[in-house]
N, C-alpha and C. Protein backbone atom coordinates (compact mmCIF):
# COMPACT_ATOMS: atom_id res chain seq x y z
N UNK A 1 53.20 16.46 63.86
CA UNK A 1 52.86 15.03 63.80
C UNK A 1 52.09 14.78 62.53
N UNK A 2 52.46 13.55 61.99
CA UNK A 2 51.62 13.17 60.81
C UNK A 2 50.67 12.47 60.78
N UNK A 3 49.27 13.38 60.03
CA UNK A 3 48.50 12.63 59.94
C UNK A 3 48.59 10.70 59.47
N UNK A 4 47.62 9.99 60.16
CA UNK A 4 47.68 9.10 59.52
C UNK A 4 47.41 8.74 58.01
N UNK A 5 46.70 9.88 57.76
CA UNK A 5 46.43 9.44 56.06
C UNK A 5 47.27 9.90 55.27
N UNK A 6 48.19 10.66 55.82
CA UNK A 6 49.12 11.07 55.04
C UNK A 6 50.23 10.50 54.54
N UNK A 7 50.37 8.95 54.96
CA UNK A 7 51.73 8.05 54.51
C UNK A 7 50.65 7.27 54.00
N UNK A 8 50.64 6.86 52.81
CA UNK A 8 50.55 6.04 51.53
C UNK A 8 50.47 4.73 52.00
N UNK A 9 49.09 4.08 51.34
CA UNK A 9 49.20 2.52 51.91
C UNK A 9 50.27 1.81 51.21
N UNK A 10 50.64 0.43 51.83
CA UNK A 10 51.79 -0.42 51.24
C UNK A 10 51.87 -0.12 49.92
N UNK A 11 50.59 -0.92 49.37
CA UNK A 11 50.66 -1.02 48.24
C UNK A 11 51.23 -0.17 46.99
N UNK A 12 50.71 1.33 47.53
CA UNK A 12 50.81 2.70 46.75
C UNK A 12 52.33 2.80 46.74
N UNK A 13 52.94 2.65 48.01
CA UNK A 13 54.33 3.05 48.17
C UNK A 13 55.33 2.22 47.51
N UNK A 14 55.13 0.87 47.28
CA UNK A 14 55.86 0.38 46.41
C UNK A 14 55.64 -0.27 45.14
N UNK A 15 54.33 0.69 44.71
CA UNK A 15 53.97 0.24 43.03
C UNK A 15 54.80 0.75 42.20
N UNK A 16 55.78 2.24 41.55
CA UNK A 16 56.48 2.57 41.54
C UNK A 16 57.56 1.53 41.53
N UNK A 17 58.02 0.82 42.18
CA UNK A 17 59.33 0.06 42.24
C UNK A 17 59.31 -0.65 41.20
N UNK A 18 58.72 -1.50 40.57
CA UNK A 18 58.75 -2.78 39.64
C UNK A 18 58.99 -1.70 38.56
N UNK A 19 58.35 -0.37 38.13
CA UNK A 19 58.45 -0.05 36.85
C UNK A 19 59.64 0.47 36.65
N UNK A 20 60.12 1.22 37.90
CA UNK A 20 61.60 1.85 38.02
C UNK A 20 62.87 0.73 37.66
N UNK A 21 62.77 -0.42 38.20
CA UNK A 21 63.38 -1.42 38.34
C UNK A 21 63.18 -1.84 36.65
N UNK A 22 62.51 -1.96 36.10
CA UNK A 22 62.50 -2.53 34.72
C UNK A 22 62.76 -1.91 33.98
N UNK A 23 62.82 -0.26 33.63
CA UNK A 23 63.07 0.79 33.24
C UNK A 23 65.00 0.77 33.52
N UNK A 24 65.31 0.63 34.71
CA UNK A 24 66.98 0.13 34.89
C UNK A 24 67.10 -1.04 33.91
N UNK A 25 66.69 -2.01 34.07
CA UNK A 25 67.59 -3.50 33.06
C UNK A 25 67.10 -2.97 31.64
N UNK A 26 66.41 -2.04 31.30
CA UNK A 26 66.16 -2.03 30.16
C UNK A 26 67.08 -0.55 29.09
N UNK A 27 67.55 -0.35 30.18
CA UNK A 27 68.74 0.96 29.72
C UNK A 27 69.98 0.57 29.59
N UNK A 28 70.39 -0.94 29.64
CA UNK A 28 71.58 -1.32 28.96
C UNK A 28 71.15 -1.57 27.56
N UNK A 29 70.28 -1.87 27.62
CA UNK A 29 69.74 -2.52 26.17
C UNK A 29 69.84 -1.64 25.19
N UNK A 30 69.03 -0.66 25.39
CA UNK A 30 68.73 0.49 24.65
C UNK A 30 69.98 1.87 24.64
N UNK A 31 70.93 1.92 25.58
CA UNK A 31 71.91 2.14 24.96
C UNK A 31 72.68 1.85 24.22
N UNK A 32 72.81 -0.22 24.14
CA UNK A 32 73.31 -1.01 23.09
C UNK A 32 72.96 -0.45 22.12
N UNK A 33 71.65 -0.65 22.00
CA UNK A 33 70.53 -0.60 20.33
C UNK A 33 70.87 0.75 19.85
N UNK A 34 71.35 1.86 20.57
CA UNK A 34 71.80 3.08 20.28
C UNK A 34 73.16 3.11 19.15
N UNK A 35 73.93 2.60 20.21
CA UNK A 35 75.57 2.66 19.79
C UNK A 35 75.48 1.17 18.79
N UNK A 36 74.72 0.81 18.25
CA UNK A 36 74.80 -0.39 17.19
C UNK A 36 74.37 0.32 16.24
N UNK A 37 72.99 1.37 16.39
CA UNK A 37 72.62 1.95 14.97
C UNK A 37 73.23 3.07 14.39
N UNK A 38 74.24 3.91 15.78
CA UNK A 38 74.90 4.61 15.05
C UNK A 38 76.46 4.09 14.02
N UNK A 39 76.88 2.42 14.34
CA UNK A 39 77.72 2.18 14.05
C UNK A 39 77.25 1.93 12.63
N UNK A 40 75.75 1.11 12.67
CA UNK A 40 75.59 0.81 11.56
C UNK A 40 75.68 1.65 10.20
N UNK A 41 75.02 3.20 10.87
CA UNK A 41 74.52 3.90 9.81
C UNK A 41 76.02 4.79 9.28
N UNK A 42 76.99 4.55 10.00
CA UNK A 42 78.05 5.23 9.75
C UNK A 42 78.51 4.22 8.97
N UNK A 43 78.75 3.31 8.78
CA UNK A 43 79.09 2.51 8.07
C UNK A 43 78.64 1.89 7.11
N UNK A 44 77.63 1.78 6.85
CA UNK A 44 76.55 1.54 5.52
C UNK A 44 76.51 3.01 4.42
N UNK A 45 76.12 4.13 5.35
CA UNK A 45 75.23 5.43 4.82
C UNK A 45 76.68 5.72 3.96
N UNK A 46 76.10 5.78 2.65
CA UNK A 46 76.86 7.13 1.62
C UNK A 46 77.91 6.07 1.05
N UNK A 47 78.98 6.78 0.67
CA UNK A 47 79.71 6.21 0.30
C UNK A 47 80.84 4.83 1.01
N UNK A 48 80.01 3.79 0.30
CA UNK A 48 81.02 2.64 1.22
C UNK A 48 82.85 2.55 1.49
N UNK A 49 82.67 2.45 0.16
CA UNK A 49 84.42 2.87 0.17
C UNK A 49 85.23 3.68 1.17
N UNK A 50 84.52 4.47 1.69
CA UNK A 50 84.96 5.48 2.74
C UNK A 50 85.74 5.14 4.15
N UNK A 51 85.22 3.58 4.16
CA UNK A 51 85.19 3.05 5.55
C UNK A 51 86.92 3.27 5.67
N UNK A 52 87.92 3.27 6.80
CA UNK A 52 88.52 3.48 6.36
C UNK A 52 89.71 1.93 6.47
N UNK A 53 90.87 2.06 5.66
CA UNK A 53 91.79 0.73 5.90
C UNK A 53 92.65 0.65 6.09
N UNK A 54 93.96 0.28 6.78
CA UNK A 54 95.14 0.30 7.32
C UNK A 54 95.92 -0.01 6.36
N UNK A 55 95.40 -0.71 5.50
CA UNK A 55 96.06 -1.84 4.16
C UNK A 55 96.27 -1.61 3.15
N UNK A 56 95.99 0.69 2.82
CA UNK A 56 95.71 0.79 1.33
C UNK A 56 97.39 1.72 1.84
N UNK A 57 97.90 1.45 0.50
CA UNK A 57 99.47 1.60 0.35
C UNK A 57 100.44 0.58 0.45
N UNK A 58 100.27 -0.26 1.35
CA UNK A 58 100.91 -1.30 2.03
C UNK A 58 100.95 -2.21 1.02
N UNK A 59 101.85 -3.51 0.95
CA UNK A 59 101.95 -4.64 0.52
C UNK A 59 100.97 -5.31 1.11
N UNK A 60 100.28 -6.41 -0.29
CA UNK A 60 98.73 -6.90 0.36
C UNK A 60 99.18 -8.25 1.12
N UNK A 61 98.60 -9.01 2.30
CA UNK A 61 99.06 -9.50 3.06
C UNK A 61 99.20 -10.73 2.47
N UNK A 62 100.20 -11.51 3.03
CA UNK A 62 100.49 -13.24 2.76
C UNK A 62 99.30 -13.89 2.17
N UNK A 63 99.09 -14.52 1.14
CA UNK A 63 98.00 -15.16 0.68
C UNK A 63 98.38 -16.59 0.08
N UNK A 64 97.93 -17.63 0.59
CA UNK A 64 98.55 -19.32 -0.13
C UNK A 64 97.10 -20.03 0.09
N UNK A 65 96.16 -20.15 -0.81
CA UNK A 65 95.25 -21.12 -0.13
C UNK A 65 95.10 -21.77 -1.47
N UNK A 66 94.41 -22.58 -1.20
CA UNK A 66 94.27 -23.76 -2.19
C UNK A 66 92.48 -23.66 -3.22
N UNK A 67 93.08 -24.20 -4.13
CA UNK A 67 91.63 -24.06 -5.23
C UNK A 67 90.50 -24.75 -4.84
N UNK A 68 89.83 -24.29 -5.70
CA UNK A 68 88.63 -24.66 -4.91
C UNK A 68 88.06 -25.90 -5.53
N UNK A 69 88.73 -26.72 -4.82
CA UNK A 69 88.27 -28.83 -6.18
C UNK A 69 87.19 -28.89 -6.92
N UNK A 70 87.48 -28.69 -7.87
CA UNK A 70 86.73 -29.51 -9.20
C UNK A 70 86.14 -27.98 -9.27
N UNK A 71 86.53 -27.16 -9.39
CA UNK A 71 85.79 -25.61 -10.27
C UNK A 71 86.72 -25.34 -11.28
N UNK A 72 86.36 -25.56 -12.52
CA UNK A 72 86.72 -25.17 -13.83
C UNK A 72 87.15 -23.92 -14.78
N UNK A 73 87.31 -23.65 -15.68
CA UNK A 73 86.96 -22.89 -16.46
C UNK A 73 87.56 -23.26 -17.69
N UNK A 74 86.34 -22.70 -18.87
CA UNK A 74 86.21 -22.80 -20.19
C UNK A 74 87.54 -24.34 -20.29
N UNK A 75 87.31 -25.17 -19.36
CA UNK A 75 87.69 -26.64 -19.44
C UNK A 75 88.82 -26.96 -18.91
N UNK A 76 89.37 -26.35 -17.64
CA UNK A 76 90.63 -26.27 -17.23
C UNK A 76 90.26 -25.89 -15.65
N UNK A 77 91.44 -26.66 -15.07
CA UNK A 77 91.39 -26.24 -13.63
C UNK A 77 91.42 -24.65 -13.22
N UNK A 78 90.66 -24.47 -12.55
CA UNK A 78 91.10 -22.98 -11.85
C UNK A 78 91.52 -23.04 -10.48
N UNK A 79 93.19 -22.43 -10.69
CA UNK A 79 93.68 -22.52 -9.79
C UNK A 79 93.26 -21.76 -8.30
N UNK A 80 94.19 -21.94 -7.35
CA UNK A 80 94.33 -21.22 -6.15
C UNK A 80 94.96 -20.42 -6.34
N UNK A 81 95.08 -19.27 -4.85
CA UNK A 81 95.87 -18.44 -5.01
C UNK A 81 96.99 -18.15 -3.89
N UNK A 82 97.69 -17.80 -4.62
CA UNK A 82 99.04 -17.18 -3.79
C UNK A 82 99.74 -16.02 -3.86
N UNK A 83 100.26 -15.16 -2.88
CA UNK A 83 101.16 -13.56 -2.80
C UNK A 83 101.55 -13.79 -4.54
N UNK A 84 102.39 -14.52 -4.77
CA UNK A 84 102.85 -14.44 -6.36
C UNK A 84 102.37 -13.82 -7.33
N UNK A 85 101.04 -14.78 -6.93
CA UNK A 85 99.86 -14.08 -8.18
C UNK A 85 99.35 -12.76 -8.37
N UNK A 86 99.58 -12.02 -7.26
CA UNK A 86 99.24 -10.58 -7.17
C UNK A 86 100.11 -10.03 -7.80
N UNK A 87 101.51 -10.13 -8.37
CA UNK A 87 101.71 -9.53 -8.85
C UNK A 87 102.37 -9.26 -10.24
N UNK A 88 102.91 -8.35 -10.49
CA UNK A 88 103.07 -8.48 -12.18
C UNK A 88 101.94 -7.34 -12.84
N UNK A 89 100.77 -7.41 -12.42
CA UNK A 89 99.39 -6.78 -13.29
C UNK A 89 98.59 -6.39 -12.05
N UNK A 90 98.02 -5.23 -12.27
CA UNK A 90 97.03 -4.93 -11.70
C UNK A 90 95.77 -6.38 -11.49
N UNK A 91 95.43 -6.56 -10.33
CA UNK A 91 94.61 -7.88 -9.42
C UNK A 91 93.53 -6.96 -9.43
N UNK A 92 92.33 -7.82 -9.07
CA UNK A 92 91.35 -7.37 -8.48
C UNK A 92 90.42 -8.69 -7.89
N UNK A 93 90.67 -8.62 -6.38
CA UNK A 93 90.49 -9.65 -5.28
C UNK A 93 88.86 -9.42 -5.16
N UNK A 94 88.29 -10.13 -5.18
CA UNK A 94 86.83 -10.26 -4.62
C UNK A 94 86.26 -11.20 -3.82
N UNK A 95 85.85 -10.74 -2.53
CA UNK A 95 85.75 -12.03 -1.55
C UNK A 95 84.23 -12.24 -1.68
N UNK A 96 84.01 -13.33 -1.66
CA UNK A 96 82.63 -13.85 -1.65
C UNK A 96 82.36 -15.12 -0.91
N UNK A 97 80.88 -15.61 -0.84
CA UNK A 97 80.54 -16.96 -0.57
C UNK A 97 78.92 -16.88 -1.23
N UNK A 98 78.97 -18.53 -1.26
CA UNK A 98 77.60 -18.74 -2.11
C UNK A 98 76.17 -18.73 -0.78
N UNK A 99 76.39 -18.16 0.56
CA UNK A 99 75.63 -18.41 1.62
C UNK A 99 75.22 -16.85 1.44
N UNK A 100 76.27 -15.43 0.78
CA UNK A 100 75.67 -14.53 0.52
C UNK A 100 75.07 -13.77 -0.03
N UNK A 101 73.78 -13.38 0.49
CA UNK A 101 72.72 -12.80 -1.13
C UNK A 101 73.15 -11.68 -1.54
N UNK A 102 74.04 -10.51 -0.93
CA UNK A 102 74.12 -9.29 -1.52
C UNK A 102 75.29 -10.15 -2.48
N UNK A 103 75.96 -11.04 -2.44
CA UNK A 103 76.95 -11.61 -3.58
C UNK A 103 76.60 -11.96 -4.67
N UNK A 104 74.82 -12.53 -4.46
CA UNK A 104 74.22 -12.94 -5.34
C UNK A 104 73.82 -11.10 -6.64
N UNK A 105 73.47 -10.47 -5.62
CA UNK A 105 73.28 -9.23 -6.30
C UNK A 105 74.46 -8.75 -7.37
N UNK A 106 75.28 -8.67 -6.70
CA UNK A 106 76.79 -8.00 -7.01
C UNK A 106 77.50 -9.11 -8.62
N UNK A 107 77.05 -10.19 -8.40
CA UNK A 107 77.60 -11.31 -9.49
C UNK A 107 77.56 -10.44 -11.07
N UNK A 108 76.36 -10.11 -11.11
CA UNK A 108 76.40 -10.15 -12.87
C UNK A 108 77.86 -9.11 -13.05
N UNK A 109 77.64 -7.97 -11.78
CA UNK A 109 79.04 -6.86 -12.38
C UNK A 109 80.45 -7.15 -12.30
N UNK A 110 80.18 -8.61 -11.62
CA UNK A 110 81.51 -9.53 -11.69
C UNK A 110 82.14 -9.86 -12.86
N UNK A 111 80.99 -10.69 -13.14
CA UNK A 111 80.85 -11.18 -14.61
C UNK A 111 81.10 -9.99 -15.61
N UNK A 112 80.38 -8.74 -15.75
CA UNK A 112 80.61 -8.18 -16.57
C UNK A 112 81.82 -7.21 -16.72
N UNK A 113 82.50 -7.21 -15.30
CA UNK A 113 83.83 -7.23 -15.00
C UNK A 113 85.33 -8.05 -15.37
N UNK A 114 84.70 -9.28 -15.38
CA UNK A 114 85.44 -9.92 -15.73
C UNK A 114 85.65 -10.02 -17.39
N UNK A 115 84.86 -9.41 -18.19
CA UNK A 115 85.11 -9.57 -19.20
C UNK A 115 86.55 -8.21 -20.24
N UNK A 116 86.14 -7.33 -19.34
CA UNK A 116 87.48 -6.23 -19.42
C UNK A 116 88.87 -6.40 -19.36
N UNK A 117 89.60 -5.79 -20.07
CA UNK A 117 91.22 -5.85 -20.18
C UNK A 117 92.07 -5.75 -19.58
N UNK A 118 93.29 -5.74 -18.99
CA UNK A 118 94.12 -4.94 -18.24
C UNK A 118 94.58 -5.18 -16.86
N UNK A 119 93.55 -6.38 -16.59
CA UNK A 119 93.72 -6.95 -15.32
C UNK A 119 93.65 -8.04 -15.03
N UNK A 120 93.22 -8.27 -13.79
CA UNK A 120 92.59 -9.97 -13.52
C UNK A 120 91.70 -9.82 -12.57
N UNK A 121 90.93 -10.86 -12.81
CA UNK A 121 89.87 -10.64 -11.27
C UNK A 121 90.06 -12.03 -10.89
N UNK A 122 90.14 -12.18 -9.65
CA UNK A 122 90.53 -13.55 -8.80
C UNK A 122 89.08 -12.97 -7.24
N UNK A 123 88.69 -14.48 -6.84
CA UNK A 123 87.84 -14.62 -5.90
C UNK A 123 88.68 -15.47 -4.74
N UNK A 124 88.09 -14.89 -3.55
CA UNK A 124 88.44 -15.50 -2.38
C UNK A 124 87.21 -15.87 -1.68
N UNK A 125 87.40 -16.87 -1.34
CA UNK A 125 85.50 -17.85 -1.42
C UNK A 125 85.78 -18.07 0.31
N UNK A 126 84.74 -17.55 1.21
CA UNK A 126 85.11 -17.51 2.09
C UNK A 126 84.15 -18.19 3.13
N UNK A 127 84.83 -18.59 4.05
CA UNK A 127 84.07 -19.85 4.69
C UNK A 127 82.74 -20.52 4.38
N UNK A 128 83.20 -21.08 2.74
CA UNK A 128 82.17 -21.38 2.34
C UNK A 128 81.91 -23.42 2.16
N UNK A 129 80.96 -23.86 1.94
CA UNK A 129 81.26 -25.40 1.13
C UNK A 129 81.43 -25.33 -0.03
N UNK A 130 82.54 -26.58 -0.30
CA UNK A 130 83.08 -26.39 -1.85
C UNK A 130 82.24 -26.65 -2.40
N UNK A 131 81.20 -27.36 -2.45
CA UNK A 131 79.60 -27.60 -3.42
C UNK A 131 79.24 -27.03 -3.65
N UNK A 132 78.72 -26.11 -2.24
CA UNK A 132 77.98 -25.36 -2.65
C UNK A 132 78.34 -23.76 -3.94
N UNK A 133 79.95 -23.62 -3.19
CA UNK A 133 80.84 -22.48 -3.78
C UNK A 133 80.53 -22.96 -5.64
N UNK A 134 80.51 -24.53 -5.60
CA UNK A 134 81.22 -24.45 -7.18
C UNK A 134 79.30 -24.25 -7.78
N UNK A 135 78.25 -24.82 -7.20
CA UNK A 135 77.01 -24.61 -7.56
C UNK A 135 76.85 -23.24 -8.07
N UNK A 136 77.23 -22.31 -7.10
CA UNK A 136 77.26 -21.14 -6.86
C UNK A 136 77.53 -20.10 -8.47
N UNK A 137 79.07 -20.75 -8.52
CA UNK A 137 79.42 -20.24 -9.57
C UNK A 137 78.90 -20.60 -11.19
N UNK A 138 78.06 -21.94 -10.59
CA UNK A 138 77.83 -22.80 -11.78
C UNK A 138 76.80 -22.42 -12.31
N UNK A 139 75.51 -21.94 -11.12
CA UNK A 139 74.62 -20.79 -11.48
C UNK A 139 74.78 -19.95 -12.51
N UNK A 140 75.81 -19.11 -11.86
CA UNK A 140 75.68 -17.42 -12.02
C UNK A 140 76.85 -17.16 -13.24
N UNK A 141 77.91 -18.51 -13.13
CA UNK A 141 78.95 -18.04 -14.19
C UNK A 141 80.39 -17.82 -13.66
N UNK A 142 81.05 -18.19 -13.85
CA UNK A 142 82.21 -18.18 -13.25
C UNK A 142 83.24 -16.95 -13.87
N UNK A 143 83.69 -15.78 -13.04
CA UNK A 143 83.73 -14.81 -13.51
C UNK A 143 85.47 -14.67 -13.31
N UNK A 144 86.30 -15.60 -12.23
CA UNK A 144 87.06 -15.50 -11.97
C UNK A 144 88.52 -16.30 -12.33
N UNK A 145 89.90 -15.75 -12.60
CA UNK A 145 90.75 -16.78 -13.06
C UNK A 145 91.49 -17.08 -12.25
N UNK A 146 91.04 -17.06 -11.02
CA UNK A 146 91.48 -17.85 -9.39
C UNK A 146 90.47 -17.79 -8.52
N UNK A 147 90.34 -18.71 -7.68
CA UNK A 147 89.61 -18.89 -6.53
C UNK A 147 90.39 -19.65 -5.54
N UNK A 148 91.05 -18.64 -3.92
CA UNK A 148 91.31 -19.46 -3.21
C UNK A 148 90.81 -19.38 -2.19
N UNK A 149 90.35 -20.76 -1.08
CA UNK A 149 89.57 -21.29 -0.46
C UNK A 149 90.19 -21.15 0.95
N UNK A 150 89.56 -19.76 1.44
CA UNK A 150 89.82 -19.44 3.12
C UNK A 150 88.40 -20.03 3.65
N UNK A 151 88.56 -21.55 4.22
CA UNK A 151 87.77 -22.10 4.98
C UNK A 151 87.31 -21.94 6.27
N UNK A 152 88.90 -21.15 7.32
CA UNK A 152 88.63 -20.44 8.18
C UNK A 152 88.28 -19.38 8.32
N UNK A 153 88.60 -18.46 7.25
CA UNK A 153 88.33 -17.19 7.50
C UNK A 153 89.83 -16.39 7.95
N UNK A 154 90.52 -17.30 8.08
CA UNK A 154 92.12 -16.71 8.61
C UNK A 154 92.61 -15.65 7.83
N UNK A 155 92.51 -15.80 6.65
CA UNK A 155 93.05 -15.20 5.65
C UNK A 155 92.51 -13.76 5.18
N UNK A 156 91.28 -13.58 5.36
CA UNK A 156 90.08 -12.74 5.89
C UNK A 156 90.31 -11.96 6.11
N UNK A 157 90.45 -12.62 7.96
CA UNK A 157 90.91 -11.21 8.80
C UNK A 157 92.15 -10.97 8.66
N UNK A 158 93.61 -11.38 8.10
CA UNK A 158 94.47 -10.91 7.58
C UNK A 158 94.28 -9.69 6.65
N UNK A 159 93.35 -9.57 5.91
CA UNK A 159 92.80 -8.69 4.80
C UNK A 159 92.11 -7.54 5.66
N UNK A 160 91.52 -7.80 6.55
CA UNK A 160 90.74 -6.58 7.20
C UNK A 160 89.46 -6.42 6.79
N UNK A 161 89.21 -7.67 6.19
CA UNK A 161 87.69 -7.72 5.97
C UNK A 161 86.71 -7.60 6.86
N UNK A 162 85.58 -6.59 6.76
CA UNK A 162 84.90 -6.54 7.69
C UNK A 162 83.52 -7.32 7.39
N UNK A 163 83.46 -7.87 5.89
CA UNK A 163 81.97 -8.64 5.84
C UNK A 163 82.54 -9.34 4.85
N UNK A 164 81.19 -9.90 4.23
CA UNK A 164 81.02 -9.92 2.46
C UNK A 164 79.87 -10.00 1.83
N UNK A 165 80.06 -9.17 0.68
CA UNK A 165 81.05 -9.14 0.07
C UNK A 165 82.13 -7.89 0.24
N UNK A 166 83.28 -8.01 -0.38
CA UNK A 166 84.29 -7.08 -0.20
C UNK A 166 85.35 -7.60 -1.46
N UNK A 167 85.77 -6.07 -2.21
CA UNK A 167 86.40 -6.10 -2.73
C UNK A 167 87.85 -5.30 -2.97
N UNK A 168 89.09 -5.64 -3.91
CA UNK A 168 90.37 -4.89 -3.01
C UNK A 168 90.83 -4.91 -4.90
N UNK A 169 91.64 -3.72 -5.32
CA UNK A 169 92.42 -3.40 -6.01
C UNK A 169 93.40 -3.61 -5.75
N UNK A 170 94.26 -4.63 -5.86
CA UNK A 170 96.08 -4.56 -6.05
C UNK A 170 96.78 -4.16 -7.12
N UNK A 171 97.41 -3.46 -6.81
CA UNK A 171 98.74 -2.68 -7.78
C UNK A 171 99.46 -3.68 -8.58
N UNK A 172 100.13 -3.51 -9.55
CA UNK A 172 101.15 -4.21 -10.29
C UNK A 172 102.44 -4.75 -9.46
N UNK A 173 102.67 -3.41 -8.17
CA UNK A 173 103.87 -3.65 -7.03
C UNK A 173 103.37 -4.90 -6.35
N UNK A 174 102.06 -5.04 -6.10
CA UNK A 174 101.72 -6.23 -5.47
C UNK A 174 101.09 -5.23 -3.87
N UNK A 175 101.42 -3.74 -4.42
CA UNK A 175 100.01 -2.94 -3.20
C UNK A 175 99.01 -2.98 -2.89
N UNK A 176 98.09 -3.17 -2.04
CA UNK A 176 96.49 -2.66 -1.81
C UNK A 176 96.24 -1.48 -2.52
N UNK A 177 95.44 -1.08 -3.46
CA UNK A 177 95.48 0.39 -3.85
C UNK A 177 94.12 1.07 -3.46
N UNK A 178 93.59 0.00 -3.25
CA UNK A 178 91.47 0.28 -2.93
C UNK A 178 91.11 -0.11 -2.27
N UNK A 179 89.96 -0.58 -1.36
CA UNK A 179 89.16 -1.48 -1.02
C UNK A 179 87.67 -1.00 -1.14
N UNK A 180 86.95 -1.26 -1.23
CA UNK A 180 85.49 -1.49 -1.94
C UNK A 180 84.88 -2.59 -0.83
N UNK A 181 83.94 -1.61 -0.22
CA UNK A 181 82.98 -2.53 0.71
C UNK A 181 81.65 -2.24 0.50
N UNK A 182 81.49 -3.88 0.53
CA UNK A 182 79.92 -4.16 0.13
C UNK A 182 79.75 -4.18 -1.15
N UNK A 183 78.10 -4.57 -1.58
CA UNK A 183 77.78 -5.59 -3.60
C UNK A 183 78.46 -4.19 -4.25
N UNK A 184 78.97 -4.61 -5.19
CA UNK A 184 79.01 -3.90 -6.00
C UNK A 184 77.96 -3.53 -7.14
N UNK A 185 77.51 -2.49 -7.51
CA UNK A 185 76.24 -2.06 -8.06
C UNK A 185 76.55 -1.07 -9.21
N UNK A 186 75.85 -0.97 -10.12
CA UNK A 186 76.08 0.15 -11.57
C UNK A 186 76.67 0.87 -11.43
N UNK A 187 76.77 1.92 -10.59
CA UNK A 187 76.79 3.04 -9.65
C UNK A 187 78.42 3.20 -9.63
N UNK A 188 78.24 1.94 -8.13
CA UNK A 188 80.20 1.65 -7.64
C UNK A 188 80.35 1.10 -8.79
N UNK A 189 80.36 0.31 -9.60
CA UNK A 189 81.53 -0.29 -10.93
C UNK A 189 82.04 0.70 -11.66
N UNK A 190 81.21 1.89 -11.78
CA UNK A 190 81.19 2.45 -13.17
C UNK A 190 82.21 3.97 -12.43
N UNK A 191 81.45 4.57 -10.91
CA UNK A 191 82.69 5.76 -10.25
C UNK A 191 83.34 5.11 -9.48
N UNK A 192 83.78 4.71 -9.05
CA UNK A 192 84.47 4.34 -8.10
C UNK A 192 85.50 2.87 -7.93
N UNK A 193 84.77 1.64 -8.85
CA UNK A 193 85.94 0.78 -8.44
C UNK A 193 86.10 0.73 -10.18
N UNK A 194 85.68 1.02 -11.32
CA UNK A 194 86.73 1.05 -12.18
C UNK A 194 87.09 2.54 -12.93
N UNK A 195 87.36 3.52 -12.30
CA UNK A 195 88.34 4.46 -11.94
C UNK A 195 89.93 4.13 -11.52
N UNK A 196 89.20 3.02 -10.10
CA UNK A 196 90.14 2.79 -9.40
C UNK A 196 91.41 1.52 -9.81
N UNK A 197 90.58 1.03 -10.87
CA UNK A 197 91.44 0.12 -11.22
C UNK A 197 91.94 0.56 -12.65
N UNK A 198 91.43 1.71 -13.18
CA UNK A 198 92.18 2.33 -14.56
C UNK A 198 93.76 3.40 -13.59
N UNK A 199 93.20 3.62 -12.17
CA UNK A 199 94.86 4.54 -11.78
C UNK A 199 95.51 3.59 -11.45
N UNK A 200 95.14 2.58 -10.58
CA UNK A 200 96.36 1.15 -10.45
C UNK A 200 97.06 1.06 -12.03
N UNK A 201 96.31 0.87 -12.57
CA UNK A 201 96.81 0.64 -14.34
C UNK A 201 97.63 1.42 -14.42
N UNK A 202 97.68 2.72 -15.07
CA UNK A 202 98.54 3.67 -15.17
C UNK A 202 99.16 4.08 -14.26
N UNK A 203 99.65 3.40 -13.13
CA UNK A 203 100.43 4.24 -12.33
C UNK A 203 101.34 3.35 -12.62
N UNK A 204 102.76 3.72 -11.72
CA UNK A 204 104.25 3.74 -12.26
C UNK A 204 104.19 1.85 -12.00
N UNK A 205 105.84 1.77 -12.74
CA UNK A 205 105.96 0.28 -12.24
C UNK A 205 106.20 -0.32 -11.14
């Protein structure tokens, strides 16, 4: 027989519960916060380019969008873009918007990108305002000899974009040959995305 003092007053016996109980709703969470930082760090850490893409070899997907009104250059409309334009010459697609700051980072190697031979660099301005897009460029310099205006984002995820900024090497065939994720920095311009756009160059017709 049991003593009476030996079963635990109310209180004792179910203090225990509330912390157990909160300790449960709080282990969805924290397995989330788990499987988010390992996605993150796999995907940020080391080399970006790495991530991987369904799209490099392939013909680059349907592209028709329209310019971006009233953005210029050196006194002339700059057009939109379309599949057409990809090809003929090695492309080099750069998606941006003026709402993003690592774009803001990444600009000058645009610019100083854009001043090189052999190719083209064209922007895809992405769910952005046209004000703000043309401010944007009006800032920093307009680095590009197309800009077309995916307002939805449709065109985007056609591309397999997973953020922005993001950038893509097309072939002369009118192939994906690269993709380049995330600002571009001293670093990536100089190993990695113009390497990548001197083998698009020299490779076959």
């Amino acid at each position: 027989m049991s003593h009476p003092s030996d079963t635990p007053p109310p209180e004792e016996a179910t203090a225990g519960r509330p912390r157990r109980s909160r300790l449960l709703v709080l282990l969805p969470l924290v397995a989330f916060l788990a499987l988010a930082a390992l996605f993150y760090g796999r995907l940020f850490s080391g080399d970006p380019s790495r991530v991987p893409s369904a799209l490099i070899g392939r013909q680059a997907p349907a592209i028709d969008l329209p310019a971006l009104e009233g953005l210029t250059r050196e006194g002339q409309p700059v057009p939109g873009l379309t599949s057409a334009a990809l090809k003929g010459e090695v492309t080099v697609l750069n998606v941006f918007a003026s709402w993003c700051v690592p774009c803001r980072d990444e600009h000058p190697f645009l610019v100083e990108l854009s001043k090189m031979p052999g190719f083209r660099l064209v922007g895809l301005n992405y769910k952005d305002d046209a004000a703000n897009a043309r401010r944007f460029l009006g800032r920093f310099g307009n680095p590009y000899a197309a800009v077309g205006v995916d307002a939805n984002g449709r065109t985007a995820i056609d591309w397999g974009v997973y953020g922005v900024p993001e950038t893509f090497v097309i072939g002369k065939d009118g192939r994906i040959a690269y993709k380049y994720i995330g600002p571009i920095d001293a670093q990536g311009l100089k190993e990695r995305l113009l390497p990548q756009i001197e083998s698009a160059r020299t490779a076959g017709p």
